[in-house]
N, C-alpha and C. Protein backbone atom coordinates (compact mmCIF):
# COMPACT_ATOMS: atom_id res chain seq x y z
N UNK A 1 60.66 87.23 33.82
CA UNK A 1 60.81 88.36 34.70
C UNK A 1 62.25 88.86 34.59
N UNK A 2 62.36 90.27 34.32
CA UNK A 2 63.50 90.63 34.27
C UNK A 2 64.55 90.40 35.88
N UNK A 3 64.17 90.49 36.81
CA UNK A 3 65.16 90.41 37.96
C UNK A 3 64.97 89.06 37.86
N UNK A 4 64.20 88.09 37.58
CA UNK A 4 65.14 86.91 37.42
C UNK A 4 66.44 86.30 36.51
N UNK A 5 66.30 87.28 35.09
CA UNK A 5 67.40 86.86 34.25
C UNK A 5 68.36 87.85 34.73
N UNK A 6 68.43 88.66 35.40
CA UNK A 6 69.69 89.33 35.75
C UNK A 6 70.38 88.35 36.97
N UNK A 7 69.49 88.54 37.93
CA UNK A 7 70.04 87.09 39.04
C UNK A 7 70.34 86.02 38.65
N UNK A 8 70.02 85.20 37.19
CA UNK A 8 70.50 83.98 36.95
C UNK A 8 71.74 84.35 36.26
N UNK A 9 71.66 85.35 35.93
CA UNK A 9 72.96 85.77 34.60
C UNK A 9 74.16 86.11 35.85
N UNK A 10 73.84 87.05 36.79
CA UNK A 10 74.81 86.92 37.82
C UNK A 10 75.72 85.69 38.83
N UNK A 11 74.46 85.02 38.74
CA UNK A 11 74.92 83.63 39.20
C UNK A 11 75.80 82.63 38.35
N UNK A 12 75.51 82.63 37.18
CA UNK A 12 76.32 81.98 36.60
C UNK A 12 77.39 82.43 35.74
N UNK A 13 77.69 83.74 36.17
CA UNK A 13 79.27 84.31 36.14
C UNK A 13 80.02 84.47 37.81
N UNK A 14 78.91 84.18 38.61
CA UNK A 14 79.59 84.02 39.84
C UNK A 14 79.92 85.66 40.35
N UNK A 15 79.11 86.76 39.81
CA UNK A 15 79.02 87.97 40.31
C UNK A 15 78.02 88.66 41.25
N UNK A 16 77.23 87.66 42.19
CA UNK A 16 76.19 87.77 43.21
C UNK A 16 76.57 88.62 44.08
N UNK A 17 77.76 88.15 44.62
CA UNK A 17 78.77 88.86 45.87
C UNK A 17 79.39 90.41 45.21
N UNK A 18 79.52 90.40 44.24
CA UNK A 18 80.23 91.83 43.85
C UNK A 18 79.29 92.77 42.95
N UNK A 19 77.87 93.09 42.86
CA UNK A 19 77.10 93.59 42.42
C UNK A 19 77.10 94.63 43.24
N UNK A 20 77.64 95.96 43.16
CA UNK A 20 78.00 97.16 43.70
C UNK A 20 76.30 98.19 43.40
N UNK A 21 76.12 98.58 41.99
CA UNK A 21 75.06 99.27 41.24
C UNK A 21 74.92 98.67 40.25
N UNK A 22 73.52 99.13 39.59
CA UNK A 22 72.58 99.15 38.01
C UNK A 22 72.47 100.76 37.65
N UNK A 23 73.37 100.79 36.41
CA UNK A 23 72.50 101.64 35.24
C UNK A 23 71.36 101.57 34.81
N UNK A 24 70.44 101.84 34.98
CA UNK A 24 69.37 102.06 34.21
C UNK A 24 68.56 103.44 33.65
N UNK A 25 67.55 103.12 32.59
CA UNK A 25 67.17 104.29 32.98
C UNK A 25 65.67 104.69 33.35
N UNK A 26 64.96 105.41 33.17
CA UNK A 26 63.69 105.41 34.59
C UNK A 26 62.95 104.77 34.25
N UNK A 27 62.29 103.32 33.67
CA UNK A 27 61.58 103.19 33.39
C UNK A 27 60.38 102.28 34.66
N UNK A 28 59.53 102.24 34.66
CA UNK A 28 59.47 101.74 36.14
C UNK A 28 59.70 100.03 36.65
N UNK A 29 59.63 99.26 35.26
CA UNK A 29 59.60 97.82 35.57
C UNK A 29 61.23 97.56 35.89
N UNK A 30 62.24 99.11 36.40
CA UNK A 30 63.31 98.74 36.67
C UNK A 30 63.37 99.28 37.90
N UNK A 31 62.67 100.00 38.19
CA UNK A 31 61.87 99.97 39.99
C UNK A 31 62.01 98.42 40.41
N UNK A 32 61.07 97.81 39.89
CA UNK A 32 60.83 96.56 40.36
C UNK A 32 62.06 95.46 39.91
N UNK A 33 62.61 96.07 39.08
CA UNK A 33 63.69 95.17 38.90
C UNK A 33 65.09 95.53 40.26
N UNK A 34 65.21 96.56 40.66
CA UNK A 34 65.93 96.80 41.96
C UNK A 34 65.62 96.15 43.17
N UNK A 35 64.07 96.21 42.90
CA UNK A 35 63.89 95.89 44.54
C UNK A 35 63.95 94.45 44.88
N UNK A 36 63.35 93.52 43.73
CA UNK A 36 63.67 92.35 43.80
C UNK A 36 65.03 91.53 43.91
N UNK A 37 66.13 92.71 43.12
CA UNK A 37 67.11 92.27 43.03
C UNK A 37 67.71 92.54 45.05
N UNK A 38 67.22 93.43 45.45
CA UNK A 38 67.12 93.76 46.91
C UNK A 38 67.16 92.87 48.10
N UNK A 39 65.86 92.07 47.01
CA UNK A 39 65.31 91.26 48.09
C UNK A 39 66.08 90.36 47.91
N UNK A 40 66.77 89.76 46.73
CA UNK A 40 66.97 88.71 46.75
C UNK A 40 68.39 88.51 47.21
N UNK A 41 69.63 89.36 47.10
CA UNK A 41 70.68 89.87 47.67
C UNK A 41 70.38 90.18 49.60
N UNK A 42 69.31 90.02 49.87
CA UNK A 42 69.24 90.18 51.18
C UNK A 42 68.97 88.61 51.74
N UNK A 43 68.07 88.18 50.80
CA UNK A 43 68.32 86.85 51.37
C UNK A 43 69.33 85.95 51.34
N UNK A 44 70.16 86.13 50.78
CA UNK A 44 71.76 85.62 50.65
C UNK A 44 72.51 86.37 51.50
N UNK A 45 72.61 87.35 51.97
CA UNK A 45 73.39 88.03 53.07
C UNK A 45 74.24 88.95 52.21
N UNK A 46 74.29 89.54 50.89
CA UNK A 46 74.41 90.25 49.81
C UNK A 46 73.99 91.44 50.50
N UNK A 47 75.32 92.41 51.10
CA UNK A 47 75.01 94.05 50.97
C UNK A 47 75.10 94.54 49.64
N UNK A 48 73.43 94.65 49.36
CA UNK A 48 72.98 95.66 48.53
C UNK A 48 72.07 96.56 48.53
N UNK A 49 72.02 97.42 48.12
CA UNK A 49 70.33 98.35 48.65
C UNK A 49 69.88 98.97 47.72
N UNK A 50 68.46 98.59 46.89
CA UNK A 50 68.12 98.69 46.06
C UNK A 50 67.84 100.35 45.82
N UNK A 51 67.87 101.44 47.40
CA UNK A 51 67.28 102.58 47.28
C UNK A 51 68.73 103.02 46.94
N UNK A 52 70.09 102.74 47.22
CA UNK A 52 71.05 103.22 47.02
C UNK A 52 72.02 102.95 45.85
N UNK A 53 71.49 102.13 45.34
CA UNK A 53 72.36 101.55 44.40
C UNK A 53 72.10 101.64 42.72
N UNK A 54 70.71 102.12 42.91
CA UNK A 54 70.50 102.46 41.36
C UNK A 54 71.00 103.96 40.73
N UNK A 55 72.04 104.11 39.48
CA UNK A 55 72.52 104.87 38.93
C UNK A 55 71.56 105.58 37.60
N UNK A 56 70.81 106.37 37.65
CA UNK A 56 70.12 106.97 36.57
C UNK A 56 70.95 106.95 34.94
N UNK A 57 70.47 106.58 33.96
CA UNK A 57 71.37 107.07 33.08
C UNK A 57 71.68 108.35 32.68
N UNK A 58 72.78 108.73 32.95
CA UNK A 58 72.58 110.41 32.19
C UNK A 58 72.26 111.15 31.19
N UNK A 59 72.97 110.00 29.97
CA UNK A 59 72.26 110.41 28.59
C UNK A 59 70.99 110.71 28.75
N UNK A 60 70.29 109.75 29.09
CA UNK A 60 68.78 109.22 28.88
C UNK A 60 68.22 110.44 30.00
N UNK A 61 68.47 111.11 31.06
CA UNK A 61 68.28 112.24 31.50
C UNK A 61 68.35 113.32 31.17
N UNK A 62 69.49 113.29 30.33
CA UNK A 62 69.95 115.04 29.72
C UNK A 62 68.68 114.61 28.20
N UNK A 63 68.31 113.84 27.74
CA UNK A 63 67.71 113.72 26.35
C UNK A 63 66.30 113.94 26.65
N UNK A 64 65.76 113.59 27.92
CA UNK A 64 64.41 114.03 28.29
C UNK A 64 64.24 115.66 28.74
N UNK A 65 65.70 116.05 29.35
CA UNK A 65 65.16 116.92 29.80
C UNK A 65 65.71 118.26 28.47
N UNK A 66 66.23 117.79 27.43
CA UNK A 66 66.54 118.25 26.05
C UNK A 66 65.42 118.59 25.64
N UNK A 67 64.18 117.48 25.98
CA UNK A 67 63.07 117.27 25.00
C UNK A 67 61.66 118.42 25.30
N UNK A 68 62.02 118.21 26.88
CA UNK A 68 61.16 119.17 27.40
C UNK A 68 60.99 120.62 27.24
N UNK A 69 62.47 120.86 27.58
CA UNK A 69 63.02 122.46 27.15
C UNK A 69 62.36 122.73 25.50
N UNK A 70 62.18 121.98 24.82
CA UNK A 70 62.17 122.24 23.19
C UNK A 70 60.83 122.23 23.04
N UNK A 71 60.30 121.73 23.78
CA UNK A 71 58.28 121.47 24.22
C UNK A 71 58.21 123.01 24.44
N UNK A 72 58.84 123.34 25.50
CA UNK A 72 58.46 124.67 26.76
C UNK A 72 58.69 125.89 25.73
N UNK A 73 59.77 125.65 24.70
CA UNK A 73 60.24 127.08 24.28
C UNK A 73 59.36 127.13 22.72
N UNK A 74 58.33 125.82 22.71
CA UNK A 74 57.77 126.10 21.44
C UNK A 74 58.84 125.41 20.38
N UNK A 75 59.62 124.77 20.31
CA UNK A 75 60.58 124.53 19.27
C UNK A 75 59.97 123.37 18.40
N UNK A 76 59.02 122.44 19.45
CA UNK A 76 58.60 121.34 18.88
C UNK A 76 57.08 121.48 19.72
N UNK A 77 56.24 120.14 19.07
CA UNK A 77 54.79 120.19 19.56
C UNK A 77 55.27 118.74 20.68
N UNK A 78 54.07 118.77 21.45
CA UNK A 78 54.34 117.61 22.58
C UNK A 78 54.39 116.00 21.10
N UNK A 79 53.51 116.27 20.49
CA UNK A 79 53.38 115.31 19.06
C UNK A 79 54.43 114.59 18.46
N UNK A 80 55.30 115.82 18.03
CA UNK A 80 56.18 115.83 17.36
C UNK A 80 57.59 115.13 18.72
N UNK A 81 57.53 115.48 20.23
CA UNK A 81 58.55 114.63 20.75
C UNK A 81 57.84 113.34 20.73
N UNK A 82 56.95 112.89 21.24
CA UNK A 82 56.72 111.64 21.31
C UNK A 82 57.27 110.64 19.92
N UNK A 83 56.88 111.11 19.07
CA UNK A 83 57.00 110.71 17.61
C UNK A 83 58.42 110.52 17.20
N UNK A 84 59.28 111.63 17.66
CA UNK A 84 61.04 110.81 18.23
C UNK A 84 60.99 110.22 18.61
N UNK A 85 60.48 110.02 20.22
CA UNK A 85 60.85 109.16 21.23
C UNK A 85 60.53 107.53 20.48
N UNK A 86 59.45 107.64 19.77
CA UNK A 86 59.22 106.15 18.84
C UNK A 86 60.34 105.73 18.00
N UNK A 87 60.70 106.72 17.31
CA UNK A 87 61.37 106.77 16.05
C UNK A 87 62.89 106.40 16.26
N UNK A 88 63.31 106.97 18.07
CA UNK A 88 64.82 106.13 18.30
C UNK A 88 64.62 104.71 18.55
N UNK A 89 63.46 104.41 18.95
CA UNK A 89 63.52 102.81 19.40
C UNK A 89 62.95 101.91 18.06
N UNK A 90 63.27 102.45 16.77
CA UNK A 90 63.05 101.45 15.86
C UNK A 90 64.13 100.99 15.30
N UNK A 91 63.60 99.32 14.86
CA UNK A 91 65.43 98.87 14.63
C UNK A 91 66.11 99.80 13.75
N UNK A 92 67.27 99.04 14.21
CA UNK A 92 68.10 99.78 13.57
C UNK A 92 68.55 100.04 11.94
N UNK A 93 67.97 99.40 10.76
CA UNK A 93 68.25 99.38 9.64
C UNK A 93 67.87 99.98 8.72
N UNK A 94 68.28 100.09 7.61
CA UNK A 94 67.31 101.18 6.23
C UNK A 94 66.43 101.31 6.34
N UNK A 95 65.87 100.56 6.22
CA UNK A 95 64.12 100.63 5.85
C UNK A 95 63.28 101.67 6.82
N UNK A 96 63.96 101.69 8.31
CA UNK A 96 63.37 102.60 9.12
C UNK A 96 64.18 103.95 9.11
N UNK A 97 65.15 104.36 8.54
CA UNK A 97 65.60 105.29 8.31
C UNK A 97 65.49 106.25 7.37
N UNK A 98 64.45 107.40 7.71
CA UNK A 98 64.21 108.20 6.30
C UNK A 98 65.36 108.77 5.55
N UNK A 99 66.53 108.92 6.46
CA UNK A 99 67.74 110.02 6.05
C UNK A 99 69.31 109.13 5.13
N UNK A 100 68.76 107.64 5.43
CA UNK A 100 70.09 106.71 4.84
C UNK A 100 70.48 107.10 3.35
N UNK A 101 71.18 106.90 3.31
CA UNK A 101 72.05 107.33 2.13
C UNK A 101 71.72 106.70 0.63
């Protein structure tokens, strides 16, 4: 579970007490990764608040809403974004890169 390896990873740098916000970006199993982290900062006496404390990423906001505009104005097919949206999350090396040198 992801809010458990963030809470153990916090704990054993000893950053429980000073966890201010999370970057993330919208995906929803980071919904659930806030709130748990919520809960679990509440049961320690940890002011945190999972509704206040999560930071959207901006990139990752301005690139969706890049994607949409380019949908709306006809620039691309809904097809053709999805088919990016795959194509950034493949590793990172030659073989998946049509454009490498």
């Amino acid at each position: 579970n992801l809010a458990e390896a963030v809470w153990n990873t916090l704990e054993l740098y000893g950053l429980k007490n000073r966890i201010m916000a999370v970057v993330c970006d919208n995906a929803s199993n980071n919904d659930t990764l806030l709130q748990t982290l919520g809960e679990k900062c509440a049961d320690e006496g940890i002011d945190f608040s999972d509704k206040h404390s999560r930071i959207r990423c901006l990139p990752h906001i301005v690139h969706l809403a890049a994607m949409q505009l380019l949908e709306c104005i006809g620039a691309i097919n809904k097809q053709v974004a999805m088919s990016y949206q795959e194509s950034v999350t493949a590793p990172l090396d030659r073989e998946h890169d049509d454009y490498a040198a």
